[in-house]
Protein backbone atom coordinates (compact mmCIF):
# COMPACT_ATOMS: atom_id res chain seq x y z
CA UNK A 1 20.91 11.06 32.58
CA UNK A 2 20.27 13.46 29.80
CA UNK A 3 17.98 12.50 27.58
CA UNK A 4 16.87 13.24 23.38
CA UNK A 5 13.50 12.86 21.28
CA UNK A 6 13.67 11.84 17.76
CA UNK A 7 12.64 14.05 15.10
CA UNK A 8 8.40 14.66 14.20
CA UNK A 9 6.57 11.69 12.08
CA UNK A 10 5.16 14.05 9.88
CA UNK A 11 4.53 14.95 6.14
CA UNK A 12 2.94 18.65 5.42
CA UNK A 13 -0.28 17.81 4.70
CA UNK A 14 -1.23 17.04 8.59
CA UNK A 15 -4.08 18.52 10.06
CA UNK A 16 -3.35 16.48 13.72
CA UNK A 17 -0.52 16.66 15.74
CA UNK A 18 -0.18 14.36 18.62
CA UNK A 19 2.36 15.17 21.59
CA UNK A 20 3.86 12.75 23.88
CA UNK A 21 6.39 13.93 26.51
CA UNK A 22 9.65 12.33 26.35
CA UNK A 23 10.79 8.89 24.94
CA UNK A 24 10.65 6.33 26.91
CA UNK A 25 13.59 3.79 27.68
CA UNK A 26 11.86 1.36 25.52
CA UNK A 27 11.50 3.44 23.28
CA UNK A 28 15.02 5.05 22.99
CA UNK A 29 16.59 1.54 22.81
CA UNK A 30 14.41 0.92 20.03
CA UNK A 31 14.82 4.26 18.21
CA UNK A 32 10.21 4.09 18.14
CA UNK A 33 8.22 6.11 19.24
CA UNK A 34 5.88 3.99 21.70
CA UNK A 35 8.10 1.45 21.67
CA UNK A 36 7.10 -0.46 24.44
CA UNK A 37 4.82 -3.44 24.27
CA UNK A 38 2.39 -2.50 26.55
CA UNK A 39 2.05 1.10 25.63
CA UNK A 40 -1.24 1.03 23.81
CA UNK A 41 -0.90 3.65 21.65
CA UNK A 42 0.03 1.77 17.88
CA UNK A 43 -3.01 -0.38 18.76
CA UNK A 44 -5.27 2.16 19.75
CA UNK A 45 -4.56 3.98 16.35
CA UNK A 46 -4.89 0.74 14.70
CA UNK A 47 -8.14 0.26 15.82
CA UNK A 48 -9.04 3.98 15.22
CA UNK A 49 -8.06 3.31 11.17
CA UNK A 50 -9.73 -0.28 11.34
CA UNK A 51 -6.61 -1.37 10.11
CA UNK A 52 -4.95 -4.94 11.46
CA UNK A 53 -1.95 -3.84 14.27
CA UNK A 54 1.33 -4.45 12.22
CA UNK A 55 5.03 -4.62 14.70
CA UNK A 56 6.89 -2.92 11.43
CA UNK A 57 7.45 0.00 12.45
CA UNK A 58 7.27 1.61 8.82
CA UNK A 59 3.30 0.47 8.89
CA UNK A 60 3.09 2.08 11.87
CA UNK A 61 4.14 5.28 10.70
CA UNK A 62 2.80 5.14 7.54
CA UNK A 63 -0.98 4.70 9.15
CA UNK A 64 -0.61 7.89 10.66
CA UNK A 65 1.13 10.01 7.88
CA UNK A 66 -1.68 8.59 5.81
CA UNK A 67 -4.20 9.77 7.89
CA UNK A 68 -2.82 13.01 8.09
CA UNK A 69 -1.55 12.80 11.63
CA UNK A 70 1.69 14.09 12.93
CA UNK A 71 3.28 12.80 16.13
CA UNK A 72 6.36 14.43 18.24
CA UNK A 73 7.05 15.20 21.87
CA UNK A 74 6.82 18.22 23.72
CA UNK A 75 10.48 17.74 25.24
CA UNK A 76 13.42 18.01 22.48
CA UNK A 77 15.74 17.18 25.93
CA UNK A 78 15.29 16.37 29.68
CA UNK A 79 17.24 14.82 32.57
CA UNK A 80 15.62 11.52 33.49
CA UNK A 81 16.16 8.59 35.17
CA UNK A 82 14.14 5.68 34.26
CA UNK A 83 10.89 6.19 31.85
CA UNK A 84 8.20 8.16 34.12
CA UNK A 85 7.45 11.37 33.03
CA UNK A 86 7.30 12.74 36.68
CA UNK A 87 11.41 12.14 37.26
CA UNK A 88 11.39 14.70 34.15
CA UNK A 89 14.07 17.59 35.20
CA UNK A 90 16.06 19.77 33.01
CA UNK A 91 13.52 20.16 30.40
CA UNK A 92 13.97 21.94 26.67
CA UNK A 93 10.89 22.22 24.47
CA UNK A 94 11.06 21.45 20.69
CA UNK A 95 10.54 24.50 18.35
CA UNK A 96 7.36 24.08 17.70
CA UNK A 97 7.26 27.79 15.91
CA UNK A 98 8.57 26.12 13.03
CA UNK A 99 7.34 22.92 13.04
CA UNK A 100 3.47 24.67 12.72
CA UNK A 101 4.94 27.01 10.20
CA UNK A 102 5.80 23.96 8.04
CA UNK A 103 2.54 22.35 8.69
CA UNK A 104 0.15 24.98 8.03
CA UNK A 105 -2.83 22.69 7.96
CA UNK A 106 -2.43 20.92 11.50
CA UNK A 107 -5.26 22.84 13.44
CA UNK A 108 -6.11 19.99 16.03
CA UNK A 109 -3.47 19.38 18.86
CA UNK A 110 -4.23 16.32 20.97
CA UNK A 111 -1.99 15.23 24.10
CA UNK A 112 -0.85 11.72 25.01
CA UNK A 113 -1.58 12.29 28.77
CA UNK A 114 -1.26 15.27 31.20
CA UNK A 115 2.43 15.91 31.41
CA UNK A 116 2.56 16.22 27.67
CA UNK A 117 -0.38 19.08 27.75
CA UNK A 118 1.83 20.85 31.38
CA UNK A 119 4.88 20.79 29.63
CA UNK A 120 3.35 22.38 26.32
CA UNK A 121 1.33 25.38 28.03
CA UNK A 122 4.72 25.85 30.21
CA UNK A 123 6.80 26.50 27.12
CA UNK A 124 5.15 27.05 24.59
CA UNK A 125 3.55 30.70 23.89
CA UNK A 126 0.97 29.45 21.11
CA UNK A 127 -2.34 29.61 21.62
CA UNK A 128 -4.54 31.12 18.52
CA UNK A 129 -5.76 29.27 15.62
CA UNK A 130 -5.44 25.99 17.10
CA UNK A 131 -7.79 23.60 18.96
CA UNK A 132 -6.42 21.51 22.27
CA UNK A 133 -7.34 18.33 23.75
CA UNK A 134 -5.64 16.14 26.51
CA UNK A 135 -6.28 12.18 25.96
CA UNK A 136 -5.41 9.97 28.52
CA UNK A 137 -2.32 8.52 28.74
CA UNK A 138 -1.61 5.46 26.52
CA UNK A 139 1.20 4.19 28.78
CA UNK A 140 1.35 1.32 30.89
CA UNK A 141 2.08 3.25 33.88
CA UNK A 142 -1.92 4.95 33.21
CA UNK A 143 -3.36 1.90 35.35
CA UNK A 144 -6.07 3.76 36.19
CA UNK A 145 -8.18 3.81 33.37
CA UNK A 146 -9.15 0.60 31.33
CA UNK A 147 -8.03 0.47 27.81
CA UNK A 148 -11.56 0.34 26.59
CA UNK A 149 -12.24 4.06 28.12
CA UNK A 150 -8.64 5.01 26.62
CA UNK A 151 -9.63 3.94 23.43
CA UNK A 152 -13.27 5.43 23.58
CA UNK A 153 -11.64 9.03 24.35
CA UNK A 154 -8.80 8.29 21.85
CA UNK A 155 -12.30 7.99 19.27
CA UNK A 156 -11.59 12.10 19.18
CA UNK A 157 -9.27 11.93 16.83
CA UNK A 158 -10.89 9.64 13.74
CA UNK A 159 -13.84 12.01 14.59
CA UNK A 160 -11.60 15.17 13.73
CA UNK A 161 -10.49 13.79 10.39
C-alpha cells in the first residue's frame, strides 16, 4: 500500500532538523507526526524543554518551532504494509536540496533511529557543512533500550541549542 509523509514542521530560523522515516499508521490516521501513544518522542522533547507534555498537537509543534527545531521524514513515499520501517519498499526521498536551501541555519541533523540515518545516506548526496547524529529510535517497536537511556541520548539535542 503506497504510502505519503506530510509536509516539514519548520519555520526558517531552525538550526536542528530531526528525520524520522515514514509515518506511521497511527500517525497517518491522525494526520501527526508521532502520533502514536506509545511513541515517546513528544514526551521526550517535552522533557528536553522542561515543559509539561500537552496532547494538542499545535503545543506540540509549537515547542519545537520555538526551539528552533525542524522535523520531517526522510521518505516523501514508500510501499508499506503495516507501520515497521523494515516492510519499507518502493522508497522516494524528500527534496531535501531545497528544504536546506530554505533553512540556511539548520547545521545539526539528528535521526529518529537507524532506518531514518540508511535511508538518508542512500539518497541523499549531502554531506558538507552539516553535522550527523543517529538517536535511538523513539518508537515502541525500539524495545530494546529503556526510555531512560533514549531520553539520556535524546539530551544531544537541548545540548546543541
Amino acid at each position: 500500500m503506497k504510502k505519503n509523509s506530510f509536509a516539514p514542521i519548520s519555520k526558517n530560523d531552525a538550526t536542528i532538523l530531526i528525520l524520522g522515516t515514514m509515518p506511521g499508521e497511527q500517525s497517518l490516521k491522525l494526520q501527526q507526526y508521532y502520533g502514536h501513544a506509545r511513541n515517546n518522542f513528544w514526551k521526550i522533547m517535552f522533557l528536553l524543554f522542561d515543559e509539561n507534555p500537552s496532547h494538542n498537537y499545535q503545543e506540540k509543534m509549537n515547542l519545537l518551532t520555538q526551539n528552533k527545531i525542524a522535523l520531517w521524514d526522510v521518505l516523501e513515499a514508500c510501499e508499506r504494509e503495516g507501520s515497521l520501517d523494515s516492510a519499507i519498499k518502493m522508497e522516494v526521498a524528500n527534496d531535501f536540496k531545497t528544504f536546506l536551501k530554505q533553512h540556511p541555519n539548520i547545521k545539526h541533523i539528528y535521526f529518529n533511529g537507524q532506518k531514518a540515518a540508511v535511508f538518508f545516506k542512500k539518497y541523499v548526496p549531502i554531506t558538507d557543512g552539516y553535522s550527523f547524529t543517529t538517536l535511538p529510535s523513539t518508537s515502541p517497536a525500539n524495545a530494546g533500550k529503556s526510555f531512560e537511556n533514549k531520553l539520556n541520548e535524546w539530551k544531544i539535542i537541548k545540548e546543541t541549542i
